[in-house]
C-alpha atoms as a PDB file:
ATOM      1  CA  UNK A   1       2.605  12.330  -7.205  1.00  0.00           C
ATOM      2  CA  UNK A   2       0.759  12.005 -10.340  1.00  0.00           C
ATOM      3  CA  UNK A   3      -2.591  10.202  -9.740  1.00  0.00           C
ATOM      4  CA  UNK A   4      -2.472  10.924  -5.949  1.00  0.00           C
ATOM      5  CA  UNK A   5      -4.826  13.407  -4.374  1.00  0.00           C
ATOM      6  CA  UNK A   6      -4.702  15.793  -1.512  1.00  0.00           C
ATOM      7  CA  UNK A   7      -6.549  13.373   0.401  1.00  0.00           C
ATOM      8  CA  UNK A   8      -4.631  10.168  -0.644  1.00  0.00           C
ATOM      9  CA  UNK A   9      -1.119  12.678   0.139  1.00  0.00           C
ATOM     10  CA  UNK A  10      -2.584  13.493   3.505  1.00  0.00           C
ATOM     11  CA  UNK A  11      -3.173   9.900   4.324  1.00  0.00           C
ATOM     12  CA  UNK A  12       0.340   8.859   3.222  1.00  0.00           C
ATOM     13  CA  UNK A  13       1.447  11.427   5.558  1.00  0.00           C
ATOM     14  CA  UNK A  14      -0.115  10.371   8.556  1.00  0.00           C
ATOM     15  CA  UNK A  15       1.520   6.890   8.144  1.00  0.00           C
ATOM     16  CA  UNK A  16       4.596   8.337   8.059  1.00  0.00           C
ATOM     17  CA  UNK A  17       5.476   8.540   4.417  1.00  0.00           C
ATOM     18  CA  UNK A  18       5.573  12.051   3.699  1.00  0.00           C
ATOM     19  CA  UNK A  19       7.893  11.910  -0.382  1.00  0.00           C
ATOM     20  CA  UNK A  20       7.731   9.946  -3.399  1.00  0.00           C
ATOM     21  CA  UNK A  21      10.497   8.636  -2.998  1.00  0.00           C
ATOM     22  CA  UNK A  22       9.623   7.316   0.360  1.00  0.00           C
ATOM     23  CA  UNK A  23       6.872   5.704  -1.344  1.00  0.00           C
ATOM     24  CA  UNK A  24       9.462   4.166  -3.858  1.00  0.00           C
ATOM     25  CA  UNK A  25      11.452   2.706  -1.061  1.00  0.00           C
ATOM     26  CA  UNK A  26       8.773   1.144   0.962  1.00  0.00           C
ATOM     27  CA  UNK A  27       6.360   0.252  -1.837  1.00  0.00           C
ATOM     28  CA  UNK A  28       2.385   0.191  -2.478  1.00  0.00           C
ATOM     29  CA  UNK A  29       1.788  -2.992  -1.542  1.00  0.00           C
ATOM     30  CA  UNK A  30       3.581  -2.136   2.384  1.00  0.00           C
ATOM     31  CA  UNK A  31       2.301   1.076   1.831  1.00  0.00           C
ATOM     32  CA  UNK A  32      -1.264  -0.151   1.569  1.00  0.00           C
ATOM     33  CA  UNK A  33      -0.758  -2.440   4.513  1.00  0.00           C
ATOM     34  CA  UNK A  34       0.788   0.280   6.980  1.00  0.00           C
ATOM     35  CA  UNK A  35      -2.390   2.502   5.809  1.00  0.00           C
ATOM     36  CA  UNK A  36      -4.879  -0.101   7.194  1.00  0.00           C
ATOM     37  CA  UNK A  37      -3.163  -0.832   9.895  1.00  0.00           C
ATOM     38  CA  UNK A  38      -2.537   2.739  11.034  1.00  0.00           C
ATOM     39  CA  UNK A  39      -4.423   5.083   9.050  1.00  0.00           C
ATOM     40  CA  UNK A  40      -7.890   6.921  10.334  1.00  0.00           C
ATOM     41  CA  UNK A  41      -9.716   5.979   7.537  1.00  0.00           C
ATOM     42  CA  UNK A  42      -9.163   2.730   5.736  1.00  0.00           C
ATOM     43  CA  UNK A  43      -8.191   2.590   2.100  1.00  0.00           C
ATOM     44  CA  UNK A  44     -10.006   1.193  -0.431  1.00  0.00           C
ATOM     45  CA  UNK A  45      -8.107  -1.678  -3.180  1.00  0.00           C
ATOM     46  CA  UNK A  46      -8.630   1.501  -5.563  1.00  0.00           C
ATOM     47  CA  UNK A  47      -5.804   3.088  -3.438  1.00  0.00           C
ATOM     48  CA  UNK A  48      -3.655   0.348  -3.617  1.00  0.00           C
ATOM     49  CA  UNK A  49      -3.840   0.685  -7.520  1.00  0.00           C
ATOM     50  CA  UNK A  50      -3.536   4.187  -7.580  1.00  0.00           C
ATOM     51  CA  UNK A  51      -0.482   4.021  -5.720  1.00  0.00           C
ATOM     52  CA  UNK A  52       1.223   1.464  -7.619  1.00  0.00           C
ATOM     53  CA  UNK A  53       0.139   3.907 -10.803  1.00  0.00           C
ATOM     54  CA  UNK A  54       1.491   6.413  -9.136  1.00  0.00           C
ATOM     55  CA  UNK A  55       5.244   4.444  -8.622  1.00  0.00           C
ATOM     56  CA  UNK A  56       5.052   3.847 -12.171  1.00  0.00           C
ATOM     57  CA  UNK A  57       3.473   6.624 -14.097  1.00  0.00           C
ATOM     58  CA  UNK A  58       0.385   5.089 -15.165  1.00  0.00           C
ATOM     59  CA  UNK A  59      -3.213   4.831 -14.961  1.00  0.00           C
ATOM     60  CA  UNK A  60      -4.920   2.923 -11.439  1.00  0.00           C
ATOM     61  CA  UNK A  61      -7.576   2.172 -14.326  1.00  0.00           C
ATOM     62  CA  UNK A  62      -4.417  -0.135 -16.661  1.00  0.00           C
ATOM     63  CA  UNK A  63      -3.374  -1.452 -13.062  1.00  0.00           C
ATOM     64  CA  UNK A  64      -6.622  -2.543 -11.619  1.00  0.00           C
ATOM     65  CA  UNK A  65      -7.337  -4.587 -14.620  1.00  0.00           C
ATOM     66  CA  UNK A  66      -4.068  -5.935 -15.335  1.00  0.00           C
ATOM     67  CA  UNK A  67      -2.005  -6.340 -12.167  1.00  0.00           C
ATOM     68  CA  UNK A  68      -5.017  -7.077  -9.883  1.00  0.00           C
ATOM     69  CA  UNK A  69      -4.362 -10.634  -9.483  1.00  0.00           C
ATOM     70  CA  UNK A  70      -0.353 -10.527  -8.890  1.00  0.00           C
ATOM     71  CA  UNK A  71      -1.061  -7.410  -6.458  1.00  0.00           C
ATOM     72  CA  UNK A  72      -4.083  -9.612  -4.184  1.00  0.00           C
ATOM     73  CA  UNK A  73      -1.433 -12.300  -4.404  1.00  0.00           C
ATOM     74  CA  UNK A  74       1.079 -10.046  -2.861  1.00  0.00           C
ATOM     75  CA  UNK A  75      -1.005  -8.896  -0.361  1.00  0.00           C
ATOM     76  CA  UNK A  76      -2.324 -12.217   0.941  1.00  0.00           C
ATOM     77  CA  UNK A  77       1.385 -13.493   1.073  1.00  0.00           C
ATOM     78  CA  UNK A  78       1.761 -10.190   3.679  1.00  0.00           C
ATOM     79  CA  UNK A  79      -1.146 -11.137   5.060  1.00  0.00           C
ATOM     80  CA  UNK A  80       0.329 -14.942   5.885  1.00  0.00           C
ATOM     81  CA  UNK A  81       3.419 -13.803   7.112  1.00  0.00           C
ATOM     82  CA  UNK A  82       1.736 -11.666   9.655  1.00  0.00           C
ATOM     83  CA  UNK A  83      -0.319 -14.564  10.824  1.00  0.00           C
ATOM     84  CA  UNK A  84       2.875 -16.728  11.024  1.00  0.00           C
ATOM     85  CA  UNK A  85       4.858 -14.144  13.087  1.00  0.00           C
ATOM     86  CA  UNK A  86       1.640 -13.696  15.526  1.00  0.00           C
ATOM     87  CA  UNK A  87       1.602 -17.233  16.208  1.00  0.00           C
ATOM     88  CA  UNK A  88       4.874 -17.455  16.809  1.00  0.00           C
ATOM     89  CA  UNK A  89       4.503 -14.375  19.364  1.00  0.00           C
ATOM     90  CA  UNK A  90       5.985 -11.954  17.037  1.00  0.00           C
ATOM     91  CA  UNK A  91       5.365  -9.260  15.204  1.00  0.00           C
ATOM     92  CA  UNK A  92       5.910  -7.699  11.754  1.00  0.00           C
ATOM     93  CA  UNK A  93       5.736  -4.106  10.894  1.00  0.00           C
ATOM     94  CA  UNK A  94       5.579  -2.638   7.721  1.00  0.00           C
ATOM     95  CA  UNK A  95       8.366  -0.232   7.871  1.00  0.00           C
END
């Protein structure tokens, strides 16, 4: 994918998302969350932009400064829910 690396591709892989289109389906934000969860080396907030630039064809530069705010949102409401579920003695996986 545009904006993605060999590195970045390789990482996705080992997560188990190995197309763009599987990175469509399950999304950056998920995406990002399965990667430090799972991943060998933990990714950076850069990666989370570049991925979401990567969805939708444009720069990680135009999505770091504009959508930085709604994406940390997003990511701390993942973040909660996973807390929630823990207390409660479950679990949630990003699939």
């Amino acid at each position: 994918m545009p904006g993605l690396g060999p590195k970045s591709e390789a990482w996705l892989i080992e997560v188990g998302i190995t197309s763009p289109d599987e990175l469509r389906q399950v999304g950056a934000v998920r995406a990002f969350i399965r990667l430090q969860q799972q991943c060998s080396t933990k990714p950076s907030l850069n990666f989370l932009y570049a991925m979401v630039g990567a969805i939708e064809g444009r720069s990680w530069l135009k999505i770091a400064k504009h959508e930085k705010s709604r994406l940390l949102t997003e990511l701390d409401g993942y973040r909660e829910l996973e807390l929630l579920f823990n207390a409660e003695g479950a679990t949630i996986t990003p699939p």
